[in-house]
C-alpha atoms as a PDB file:
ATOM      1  CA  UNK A   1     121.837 101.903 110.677  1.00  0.00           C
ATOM      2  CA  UNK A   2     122.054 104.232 107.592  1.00  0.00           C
ATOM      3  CA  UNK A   3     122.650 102.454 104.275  1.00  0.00           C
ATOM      4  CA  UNK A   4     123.694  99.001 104.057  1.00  0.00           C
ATOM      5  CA  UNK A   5     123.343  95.341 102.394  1.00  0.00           C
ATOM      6  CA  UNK A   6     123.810  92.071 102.922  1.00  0.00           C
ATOM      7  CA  UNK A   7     123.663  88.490 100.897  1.00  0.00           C
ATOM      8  CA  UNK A   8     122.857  85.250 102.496  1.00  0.00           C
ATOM      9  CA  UNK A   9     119.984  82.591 102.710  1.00  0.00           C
ATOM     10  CA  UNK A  10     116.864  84.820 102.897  1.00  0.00           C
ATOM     11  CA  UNK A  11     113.502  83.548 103.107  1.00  0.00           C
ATOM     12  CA  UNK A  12     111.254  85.159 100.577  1.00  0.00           C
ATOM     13  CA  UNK A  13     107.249  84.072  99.341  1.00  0.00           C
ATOM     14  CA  UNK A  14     108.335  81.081  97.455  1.00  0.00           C
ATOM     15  CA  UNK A  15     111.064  79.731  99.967  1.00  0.00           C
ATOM     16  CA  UNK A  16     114.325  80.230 100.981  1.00  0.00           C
ATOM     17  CA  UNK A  17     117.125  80.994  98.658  1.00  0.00           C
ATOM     18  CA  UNK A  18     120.460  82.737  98.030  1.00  0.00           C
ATOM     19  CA  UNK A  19     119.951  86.280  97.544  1.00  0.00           C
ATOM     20  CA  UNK A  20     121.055  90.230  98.663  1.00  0.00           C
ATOM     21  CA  UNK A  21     119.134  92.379  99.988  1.00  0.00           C
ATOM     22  CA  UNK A  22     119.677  96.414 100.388  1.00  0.00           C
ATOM     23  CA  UNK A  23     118.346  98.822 102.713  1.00  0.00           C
ATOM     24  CA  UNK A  24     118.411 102.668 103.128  1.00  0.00           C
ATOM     25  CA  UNK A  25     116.947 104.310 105.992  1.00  0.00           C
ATOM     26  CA  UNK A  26     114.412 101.894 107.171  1.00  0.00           C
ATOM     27  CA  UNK A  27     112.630 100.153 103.994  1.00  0.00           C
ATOM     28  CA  UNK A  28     114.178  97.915 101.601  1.00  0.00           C
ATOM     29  CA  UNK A  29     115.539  99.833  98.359  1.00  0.00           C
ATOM     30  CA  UNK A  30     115.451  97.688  95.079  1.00  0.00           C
ATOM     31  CA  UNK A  31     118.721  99.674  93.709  1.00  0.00           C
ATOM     32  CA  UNK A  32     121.429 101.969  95.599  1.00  0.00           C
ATOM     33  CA  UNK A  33     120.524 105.808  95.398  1.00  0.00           C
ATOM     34  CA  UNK A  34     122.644 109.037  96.532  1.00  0.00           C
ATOM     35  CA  UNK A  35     125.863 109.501  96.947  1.00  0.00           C
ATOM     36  CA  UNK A  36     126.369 107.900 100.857  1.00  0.00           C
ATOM     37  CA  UNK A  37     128.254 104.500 101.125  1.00  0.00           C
ATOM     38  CA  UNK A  38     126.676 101.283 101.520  1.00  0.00           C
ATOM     39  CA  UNK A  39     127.924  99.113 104.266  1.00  0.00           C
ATOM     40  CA  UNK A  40     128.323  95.398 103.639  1.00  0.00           C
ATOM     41  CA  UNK A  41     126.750  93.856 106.488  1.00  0.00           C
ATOM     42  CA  UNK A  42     127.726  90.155 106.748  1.00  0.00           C
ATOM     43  CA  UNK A  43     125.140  87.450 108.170  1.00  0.00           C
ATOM     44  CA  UNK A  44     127.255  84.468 107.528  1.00  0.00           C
ATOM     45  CA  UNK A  45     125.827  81.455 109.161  1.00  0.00           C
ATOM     46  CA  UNK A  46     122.709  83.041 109.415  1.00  0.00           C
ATOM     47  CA  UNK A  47     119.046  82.116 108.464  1.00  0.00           C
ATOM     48  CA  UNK A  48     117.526  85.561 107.127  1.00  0.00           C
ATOM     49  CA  UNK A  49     113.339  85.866 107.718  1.00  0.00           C
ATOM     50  CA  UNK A  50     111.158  88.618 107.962  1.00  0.00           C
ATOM     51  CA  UNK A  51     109.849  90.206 110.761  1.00  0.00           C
ATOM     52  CA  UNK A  52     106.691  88.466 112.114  1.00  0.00           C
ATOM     53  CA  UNK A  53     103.128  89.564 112.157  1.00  0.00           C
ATOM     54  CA  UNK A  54     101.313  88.716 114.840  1.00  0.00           C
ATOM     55  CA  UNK A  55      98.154  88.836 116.575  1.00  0.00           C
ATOM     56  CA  UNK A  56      98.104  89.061 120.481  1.00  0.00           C
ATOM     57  CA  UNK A  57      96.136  85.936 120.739  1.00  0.00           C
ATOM     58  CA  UNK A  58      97.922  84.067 123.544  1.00  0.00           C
ATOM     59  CA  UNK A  59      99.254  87.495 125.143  1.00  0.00           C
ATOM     60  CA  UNK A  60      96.478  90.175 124.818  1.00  0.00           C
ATOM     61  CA  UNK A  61      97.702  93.579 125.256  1.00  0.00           C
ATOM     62  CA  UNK A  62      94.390  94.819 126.450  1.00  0.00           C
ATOM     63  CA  UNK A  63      94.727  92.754 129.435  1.00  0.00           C
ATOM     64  CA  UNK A  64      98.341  93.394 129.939  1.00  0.00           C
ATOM     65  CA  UNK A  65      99.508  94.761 133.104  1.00  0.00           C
ATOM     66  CA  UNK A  66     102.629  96.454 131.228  1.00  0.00           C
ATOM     67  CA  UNK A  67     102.490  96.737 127.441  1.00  0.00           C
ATOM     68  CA  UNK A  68     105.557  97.783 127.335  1.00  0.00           C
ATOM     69  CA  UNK A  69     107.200  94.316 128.956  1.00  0.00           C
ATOM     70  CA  UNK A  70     104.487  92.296 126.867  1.00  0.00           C
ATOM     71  CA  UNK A  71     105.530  94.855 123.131  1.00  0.00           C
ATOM     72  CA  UNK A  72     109.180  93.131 124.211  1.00  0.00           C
ATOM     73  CA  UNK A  73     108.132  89.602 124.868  1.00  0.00           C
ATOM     74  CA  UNK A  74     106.811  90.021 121.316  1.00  0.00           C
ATOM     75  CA  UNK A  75     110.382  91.482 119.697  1.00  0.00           C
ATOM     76  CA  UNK A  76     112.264  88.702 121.125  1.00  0.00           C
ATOM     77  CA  UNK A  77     110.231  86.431 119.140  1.00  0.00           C
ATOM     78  CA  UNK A  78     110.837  88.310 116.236  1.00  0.00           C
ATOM     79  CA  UNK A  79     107.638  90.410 116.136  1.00  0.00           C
ATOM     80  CA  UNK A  80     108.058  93.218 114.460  1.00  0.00           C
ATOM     81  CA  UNK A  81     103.911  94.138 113.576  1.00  0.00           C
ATOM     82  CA  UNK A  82     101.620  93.150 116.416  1.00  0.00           C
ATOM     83  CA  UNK A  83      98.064  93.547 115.579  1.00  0.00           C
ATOM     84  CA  UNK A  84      96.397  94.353 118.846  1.00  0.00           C
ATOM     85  CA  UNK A  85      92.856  93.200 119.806  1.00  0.00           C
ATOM     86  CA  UNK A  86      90.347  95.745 120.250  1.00  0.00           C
ATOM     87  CA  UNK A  87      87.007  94.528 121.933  1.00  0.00           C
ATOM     88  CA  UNK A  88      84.372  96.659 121.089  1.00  0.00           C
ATOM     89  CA  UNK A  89      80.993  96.572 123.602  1.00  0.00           C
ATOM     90  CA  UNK A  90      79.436  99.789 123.040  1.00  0.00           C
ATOM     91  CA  UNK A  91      77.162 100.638 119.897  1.00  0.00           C
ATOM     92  CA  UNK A  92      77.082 104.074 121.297  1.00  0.00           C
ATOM     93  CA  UNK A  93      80.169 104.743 122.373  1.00  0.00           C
ATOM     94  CA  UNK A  94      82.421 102.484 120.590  1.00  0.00           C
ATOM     95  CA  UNK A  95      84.526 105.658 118.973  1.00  0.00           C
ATOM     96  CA  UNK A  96      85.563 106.663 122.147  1.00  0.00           C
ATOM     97  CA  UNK A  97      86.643 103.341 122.584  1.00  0.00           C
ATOM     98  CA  UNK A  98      89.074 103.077 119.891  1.00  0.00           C
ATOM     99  CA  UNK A  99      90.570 106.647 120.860  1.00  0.00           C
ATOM    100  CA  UNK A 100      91.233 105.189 124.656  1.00  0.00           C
ATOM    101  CA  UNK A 101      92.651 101.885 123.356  1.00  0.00           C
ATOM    102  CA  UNK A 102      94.992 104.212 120.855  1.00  0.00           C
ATOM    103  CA  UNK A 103      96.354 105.901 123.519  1.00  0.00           C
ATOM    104  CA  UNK A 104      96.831 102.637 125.633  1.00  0.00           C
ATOM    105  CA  UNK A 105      99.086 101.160 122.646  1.00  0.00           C
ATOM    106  CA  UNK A 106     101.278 104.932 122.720  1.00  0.00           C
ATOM    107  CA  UNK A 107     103.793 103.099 124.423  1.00  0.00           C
ATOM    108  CA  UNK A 108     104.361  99.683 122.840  1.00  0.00           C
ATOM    109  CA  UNK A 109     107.779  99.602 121.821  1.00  0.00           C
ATOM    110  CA  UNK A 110     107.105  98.173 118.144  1.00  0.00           C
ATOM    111  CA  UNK A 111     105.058  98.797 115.193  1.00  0.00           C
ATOM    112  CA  UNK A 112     101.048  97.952 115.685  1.00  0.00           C
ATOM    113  CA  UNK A 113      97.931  97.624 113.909  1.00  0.00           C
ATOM    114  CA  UNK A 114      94.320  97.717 115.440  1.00  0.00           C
ATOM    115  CA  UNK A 115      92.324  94.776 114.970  1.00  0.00           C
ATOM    116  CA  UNK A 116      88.575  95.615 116.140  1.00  0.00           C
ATOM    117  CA  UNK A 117      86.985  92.341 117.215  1.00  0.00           C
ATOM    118  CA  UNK A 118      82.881  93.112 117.697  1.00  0.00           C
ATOM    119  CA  UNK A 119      80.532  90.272 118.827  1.00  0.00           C
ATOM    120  CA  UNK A 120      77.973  89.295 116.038  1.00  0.00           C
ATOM    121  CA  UNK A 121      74.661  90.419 117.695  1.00  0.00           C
ATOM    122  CA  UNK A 122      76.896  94.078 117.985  1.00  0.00           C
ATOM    123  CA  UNK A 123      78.354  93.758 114.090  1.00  0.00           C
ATOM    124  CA  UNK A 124      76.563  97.226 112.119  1.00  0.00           C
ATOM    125  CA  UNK A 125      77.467  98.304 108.933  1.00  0.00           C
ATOM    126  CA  UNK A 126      78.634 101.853 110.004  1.00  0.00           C
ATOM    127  CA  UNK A 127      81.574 100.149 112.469  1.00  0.00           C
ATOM    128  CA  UNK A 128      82.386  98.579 109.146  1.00  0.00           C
ATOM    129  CA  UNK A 129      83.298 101.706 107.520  1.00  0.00           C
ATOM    130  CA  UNK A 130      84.400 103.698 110.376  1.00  0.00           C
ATOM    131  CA  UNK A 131      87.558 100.572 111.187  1.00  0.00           C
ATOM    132  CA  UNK A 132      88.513 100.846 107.526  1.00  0.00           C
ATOM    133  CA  UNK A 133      88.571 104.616 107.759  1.00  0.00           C
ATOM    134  CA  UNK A 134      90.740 104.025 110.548  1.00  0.00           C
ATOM    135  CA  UNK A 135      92.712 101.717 108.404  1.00  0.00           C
ATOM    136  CA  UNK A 136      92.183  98.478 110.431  1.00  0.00           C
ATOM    137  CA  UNK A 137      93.483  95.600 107.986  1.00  0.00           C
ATOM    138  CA  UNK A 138      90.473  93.885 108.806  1.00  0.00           C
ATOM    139  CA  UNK A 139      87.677  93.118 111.607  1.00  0.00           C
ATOM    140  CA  UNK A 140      87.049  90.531 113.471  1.00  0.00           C
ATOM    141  CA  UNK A 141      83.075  88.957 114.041  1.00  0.00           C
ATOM    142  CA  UNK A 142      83.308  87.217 117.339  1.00  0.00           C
ATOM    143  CA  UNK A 143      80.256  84.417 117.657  1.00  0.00           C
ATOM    144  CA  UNK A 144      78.841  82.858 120.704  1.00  0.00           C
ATOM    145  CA  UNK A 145      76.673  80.287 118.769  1.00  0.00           C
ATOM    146  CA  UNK A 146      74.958  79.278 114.967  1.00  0.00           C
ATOM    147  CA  UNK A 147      72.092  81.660 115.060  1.00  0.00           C
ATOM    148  CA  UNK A 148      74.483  84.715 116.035  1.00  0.00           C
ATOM    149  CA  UNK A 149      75.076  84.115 112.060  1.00  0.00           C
ATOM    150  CA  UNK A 150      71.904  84.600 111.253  1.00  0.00           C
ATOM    151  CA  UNK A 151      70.731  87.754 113.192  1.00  0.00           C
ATOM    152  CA  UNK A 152      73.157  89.479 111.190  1.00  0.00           C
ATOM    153  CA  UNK A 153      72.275  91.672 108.493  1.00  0.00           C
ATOM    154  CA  UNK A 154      75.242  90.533 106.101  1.00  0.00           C
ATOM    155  CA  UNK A 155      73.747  92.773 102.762  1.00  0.00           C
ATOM    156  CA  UNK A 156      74.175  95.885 104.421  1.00  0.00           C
ATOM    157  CA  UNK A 157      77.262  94.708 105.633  1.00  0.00           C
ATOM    158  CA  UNK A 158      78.599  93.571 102.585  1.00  0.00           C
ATOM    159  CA  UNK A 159      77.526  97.169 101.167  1.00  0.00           C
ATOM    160  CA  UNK A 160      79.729  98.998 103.721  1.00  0.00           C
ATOM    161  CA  UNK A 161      82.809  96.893 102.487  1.00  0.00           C
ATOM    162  CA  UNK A 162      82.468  98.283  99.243  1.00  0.00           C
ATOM    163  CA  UNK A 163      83.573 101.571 100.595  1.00  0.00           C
ATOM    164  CA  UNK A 164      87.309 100.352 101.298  1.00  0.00           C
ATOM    165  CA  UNK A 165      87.245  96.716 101.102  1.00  0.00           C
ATOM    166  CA  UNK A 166      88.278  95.743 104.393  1.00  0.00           C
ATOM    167  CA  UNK A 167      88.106  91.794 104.938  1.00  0.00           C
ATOM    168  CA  UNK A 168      86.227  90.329 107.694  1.00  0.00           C
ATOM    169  CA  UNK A 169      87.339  86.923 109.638  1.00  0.00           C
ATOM    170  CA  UNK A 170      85.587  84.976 112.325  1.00  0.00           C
ATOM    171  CA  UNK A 171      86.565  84.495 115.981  1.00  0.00           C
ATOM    172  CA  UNK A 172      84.482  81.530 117.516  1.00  0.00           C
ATOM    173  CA  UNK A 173      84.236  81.563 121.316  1.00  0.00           C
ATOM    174  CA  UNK A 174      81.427  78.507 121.310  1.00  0.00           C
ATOM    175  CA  UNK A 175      82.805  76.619 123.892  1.00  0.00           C
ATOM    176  CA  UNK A 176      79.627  74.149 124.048  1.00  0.00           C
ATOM    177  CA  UNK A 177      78.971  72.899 120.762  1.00  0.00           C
ATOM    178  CA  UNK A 178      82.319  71.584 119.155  1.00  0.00           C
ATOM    179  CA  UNK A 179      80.235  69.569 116.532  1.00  0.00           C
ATOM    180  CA  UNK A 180      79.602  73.130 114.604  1.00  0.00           C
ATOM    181  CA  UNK A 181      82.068  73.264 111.288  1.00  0.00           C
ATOM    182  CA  UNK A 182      81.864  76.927 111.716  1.00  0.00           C
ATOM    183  CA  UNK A 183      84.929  77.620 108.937  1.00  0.00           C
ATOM    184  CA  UNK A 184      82.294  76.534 106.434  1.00  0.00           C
ATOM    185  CA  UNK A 185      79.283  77.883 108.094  1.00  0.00           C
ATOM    186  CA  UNK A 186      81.500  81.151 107.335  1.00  0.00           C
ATOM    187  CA  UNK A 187      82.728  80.369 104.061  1.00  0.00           C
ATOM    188  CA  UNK A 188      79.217  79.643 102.651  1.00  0.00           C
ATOM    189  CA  UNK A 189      77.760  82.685 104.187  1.00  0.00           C
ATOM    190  CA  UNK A 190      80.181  84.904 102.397  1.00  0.00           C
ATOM    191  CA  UNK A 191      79.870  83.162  99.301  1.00  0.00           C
ATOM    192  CA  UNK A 192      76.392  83.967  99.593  1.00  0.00           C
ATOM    193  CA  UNK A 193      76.251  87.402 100.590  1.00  0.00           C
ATOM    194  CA  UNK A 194      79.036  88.528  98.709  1.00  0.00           C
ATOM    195  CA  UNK A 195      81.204  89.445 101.807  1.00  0.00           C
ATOM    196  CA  UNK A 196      84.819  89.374 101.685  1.00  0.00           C
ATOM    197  CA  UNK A 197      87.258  87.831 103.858  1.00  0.00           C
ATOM    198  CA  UNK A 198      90.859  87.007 104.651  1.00  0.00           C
ATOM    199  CA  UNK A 199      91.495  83.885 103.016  1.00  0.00           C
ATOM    200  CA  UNK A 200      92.656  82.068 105.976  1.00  0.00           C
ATOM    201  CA  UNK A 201      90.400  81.709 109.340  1.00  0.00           C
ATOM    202  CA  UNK A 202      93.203  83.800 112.090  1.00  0.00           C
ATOM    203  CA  UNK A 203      93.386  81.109 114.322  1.00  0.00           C
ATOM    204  CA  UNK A 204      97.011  81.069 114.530  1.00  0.00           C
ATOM    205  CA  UNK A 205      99.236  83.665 115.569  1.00  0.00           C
ATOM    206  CA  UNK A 206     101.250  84.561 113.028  1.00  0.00           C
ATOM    207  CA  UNK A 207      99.689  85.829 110.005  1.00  0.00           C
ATOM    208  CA  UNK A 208     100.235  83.526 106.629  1.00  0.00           C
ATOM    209  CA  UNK A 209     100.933  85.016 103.725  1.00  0.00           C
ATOM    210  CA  UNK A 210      98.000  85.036 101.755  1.00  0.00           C
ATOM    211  CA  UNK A 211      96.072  86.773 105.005  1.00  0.00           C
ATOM    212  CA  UNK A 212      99.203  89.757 104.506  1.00  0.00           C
ATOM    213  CA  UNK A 213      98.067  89.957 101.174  1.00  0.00           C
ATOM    214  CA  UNK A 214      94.168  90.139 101.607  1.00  0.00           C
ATOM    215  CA  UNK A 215      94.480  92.691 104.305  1.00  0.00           C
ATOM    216  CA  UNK A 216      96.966  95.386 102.358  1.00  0.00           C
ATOM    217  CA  UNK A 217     100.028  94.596 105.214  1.00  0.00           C
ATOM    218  CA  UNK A 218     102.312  93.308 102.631  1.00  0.00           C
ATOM    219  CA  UNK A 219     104.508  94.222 100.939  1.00  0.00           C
ATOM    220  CA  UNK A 220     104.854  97.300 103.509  1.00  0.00           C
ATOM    221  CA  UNK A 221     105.249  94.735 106.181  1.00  0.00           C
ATOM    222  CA  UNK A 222     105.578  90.826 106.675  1.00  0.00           C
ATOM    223  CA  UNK A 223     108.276  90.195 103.501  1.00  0.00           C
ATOM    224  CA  UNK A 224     111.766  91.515 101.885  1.00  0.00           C
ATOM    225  CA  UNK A 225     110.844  93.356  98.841  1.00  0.00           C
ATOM    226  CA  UNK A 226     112.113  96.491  97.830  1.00  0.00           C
ATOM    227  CA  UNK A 227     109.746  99.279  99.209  1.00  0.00           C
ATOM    228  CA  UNK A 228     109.004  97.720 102.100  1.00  0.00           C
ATOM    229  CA  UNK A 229     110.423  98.192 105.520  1.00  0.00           C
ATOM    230  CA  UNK A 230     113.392  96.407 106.572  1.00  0.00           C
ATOM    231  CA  UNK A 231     112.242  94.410 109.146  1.00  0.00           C
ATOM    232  CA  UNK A 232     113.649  91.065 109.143  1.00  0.00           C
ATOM    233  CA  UNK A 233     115.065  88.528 111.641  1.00  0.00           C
ATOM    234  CA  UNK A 234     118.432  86.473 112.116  1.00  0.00           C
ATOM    235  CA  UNK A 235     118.632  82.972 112.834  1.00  0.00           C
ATOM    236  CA  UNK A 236     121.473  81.501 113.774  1.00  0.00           C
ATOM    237  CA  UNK A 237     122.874  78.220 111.880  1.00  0.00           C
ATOM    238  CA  UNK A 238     123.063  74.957 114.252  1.00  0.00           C
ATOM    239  CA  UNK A 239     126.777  73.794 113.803  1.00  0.00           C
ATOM    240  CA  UNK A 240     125.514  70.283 112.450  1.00  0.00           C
ATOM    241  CA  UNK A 241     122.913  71.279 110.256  1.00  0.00           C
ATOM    242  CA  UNK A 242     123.350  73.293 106.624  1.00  0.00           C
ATOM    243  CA  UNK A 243     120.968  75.775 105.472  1.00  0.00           C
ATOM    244  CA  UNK A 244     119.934  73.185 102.622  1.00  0.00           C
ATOM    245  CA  UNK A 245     119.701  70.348 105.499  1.00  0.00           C
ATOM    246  CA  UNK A 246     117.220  72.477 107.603  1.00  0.00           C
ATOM    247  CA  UNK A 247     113.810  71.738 105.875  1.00  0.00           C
ATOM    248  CA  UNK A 248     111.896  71.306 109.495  1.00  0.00           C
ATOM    249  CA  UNK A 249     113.203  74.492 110.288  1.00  0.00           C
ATOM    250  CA  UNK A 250     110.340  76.868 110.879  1.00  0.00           C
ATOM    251  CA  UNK A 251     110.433  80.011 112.513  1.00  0.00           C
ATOM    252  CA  UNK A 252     107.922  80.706 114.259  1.00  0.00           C
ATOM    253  CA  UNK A 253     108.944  77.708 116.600  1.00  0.00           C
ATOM    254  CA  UNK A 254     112.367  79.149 116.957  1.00  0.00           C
ATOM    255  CA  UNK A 255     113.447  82.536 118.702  1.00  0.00           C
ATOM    256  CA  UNK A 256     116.052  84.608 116.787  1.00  0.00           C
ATOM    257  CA  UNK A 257     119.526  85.890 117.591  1.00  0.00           C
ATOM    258  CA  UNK A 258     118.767  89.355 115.912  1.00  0.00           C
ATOM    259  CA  UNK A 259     115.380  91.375 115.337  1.00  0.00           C
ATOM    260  CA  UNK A 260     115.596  94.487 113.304  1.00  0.00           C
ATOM    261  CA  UNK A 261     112.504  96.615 112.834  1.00  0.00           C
ATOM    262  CA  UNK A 262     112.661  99.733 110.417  1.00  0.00           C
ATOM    263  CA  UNK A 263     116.006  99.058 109.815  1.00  0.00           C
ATOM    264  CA  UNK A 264     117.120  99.228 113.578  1.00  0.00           C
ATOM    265  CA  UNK A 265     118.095  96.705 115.978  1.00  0.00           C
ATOM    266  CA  UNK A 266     115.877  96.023 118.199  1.00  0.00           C
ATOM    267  CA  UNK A 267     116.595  92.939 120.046  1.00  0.00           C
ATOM    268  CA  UNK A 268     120.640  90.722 120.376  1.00  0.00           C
ATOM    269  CA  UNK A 269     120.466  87.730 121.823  1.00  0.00           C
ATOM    270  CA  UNK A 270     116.961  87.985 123.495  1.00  0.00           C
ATOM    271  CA  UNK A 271     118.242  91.227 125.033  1.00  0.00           C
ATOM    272  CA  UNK A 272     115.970  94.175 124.183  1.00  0.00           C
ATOM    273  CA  UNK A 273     118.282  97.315 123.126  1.00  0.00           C
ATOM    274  CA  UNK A 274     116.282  99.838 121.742  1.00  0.00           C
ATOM    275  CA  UNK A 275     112.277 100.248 123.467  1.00  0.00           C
ATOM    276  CA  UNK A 276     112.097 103.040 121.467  1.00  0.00           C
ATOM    277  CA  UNK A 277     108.111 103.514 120.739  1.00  0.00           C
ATOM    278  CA  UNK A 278     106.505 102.108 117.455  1.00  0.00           C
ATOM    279  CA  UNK A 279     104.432 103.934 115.238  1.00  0.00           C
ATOM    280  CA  UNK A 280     100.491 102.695 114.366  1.00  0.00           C
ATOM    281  CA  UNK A 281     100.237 101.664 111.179  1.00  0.00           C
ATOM    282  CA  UNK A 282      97.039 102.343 109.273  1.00  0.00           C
ATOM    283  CA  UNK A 283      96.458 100.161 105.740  1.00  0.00           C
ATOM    284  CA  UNK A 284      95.292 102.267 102.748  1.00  0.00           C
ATOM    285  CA  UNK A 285      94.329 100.177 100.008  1.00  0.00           C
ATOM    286  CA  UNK A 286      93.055  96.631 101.404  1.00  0.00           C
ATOM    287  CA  UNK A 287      93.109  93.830  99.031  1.00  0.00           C
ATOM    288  CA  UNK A 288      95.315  95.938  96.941  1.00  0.00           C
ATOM    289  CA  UNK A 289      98.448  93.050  95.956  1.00  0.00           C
ATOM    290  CA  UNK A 290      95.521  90.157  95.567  1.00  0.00           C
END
C-alpha cells in the first residue's frame, strides 16, 4: 500500500483515543521520510486495533488438515501473529522435530511464531537454550499432575535462561484433580528458583499485553507504535452507538471489517484477498521493553 496515514479512534496500551497514525512500507514510521507522497487514508466510522496475537489453542495447526484454510480462519478474526504449538516428544530427536514442524507452517498465509510446548518429566535445560536460539518468545511446560513439578530440575533450568532470557509458562492438562491451584504452585516455584515467566498464565487466546512485553513480541508486533509493523484491524461503528458510548466493546469478541498485516490487506469483509505466505518471526532480545 506504499506510504500512507490515517487519524481516527485508535486503540493504543492505555486505551482508546483520538490519534494518527503513519505507515511506510509495512511498519509504522513515527515521522514522514523521502520524497514519495503520503496518502490520506480515511477510516471514518471506524474502530482502529491492532492486529491480534494469538495462540492456536482452540484451532491447533498441528492437527489441521489444511493450514492454509485454518492461517485464514485466523485473519478473519483479525490475527495477524499466530503462535503455533509445537509438541515436542523426543529428547533425542526433538531438533528434527522443530525443522519438520517449520516446514509444515511454510505455507500459513500470515506471520507465525513457534511456541515449543514440552511435557515436564521431558523439560532439560539444553531445549531451553536451543528454543531461544531459535527465537521462540517463550516455552511452554505442559504438566500431567503436582509431582511432575517436582521431578524437575528447575536450577539448571533457571541457569539455561540466563543465556537469552526466554520466559517459561505452564500448560496444565490435569484433568483429575481440579482442587490443585496450580497458578500458584507455579508462581511460588519460580519465585523460588529464580525462573522467569510471562506474567500472565496463557490460558486465553489472545496474548495480553504485559505477556507481548515479557516475551520481546511488542513493540514489533501486537501495538501501533512507530517501528513496528503496521498491522492493525478495522472495526466498523454500529449506527446507534458512538465510539465514546462503546465501553463493552472488546475485540476479541467481535470480527473486523478490515485486517491489514505488514501494511497489506489481507482480509474485506471476512473475504480473504491476499494468502500470500507469512514470514516466521524469531524474537531477539526477550524481556527487552519490561
Amino acid at each position: 500500500m506504499g506510504a500512507y496515514w490515517f487519524q481516527g479512534y485508535v486503540e493504543n496500551d492505555k486505551g482508546p483515543c483520538f490519534s494518527e497514525c503513519t505507515v511506510k512500507k509495512e511498519k509504522f514510521v513515527r515521522d514522514r521520510t523521502g520524497k514519495e507522497p503520503y496518502t490520506l487514508m480515511v477510516v471514518d466510522g471506524f474502530h482502529v486495533s491492532p492486529g491480534h496475537v494469538m495462540m492456536d489453542l482452540n484451532e491447533p495447526l498441528a492437527f489441521s488438515p489444511s493450514v492454509t484454510d485454518t492461517g485464514n480462519r485466523y485473519i478473519k478474526r483479525g490475527c495477524t501473529l499466530l503462535l503455533t504449538q509445537h509438541l515436542v516428544t523426543s529428547l533425542r530427536h526433538y531438533r528434527n522435530q522443530y525443522d519438520q514442524f517449520l516446514n509444515r507452517c511454510q505455507s500459513l498465509p500470515l506471520d507465525y511464531m513457534v511456541i515449543p510446548v514440552v511435557p515436564a518429566k521431558m523439560l532439560r535445560p539444553e531445549m531451553v537454550r536451543f528454543f531461544a536460539r531459535k527465537g521462540s518468545p517463550f516455552l511452554c511446560v505442559e504438566v500431567q499432575s503436582v509431582g511432575e513439578l517436582t521431578e524437575v530440575c528447575w536450577e539448571w533450568v533457571a541457569q539455561a535462561q540466563a543465556y537469552k532470557r526466554m520466559p517459561l509458562t505452564m500448560f496444565v492438562k490435569d484433568t483429575e484433580n481440579t482442587s490443585n491451584n496450580y497458578a500458584e504452585l507455579w508462581s511460588s516455584l519460580c519465585e523460588q528458583y529464580g525462573i522467569i515467566k510471562l506474567t500472565d498464565v496463557q490460558d486465553d487466546e489472545i496474548l495480553s499485553l504485559k505477556n507481548l512485553k515479557d516475551s520481546g513480541i511488542y513493540p514489533h508486533k501486537g501495538g501501533i507504535v512507530p517501528g513496528g509493523y503496521a498491522d492493525y484491524n478495522l472495526y466498523r461503528f454500529s449506527e446507534d452507538r458512538t465510539f465514546e458510548e462503546a465501553d463493552d466493546f472488546r475485540y476479541h469478541n467481535s470480527v473486523p471489517n478490515v485486517t491489514v498485516m505488514n501494511g497489506q490487506v489481507k482480509q474485506v469483509n471476512q473475504k480473504v484477498i491476499d494468502e500470500k505466505p507469512g514470514s516466521h518471526i524469531q524474537v531477539k532480545i526477550h524481556k527487552h521493553f519490561v
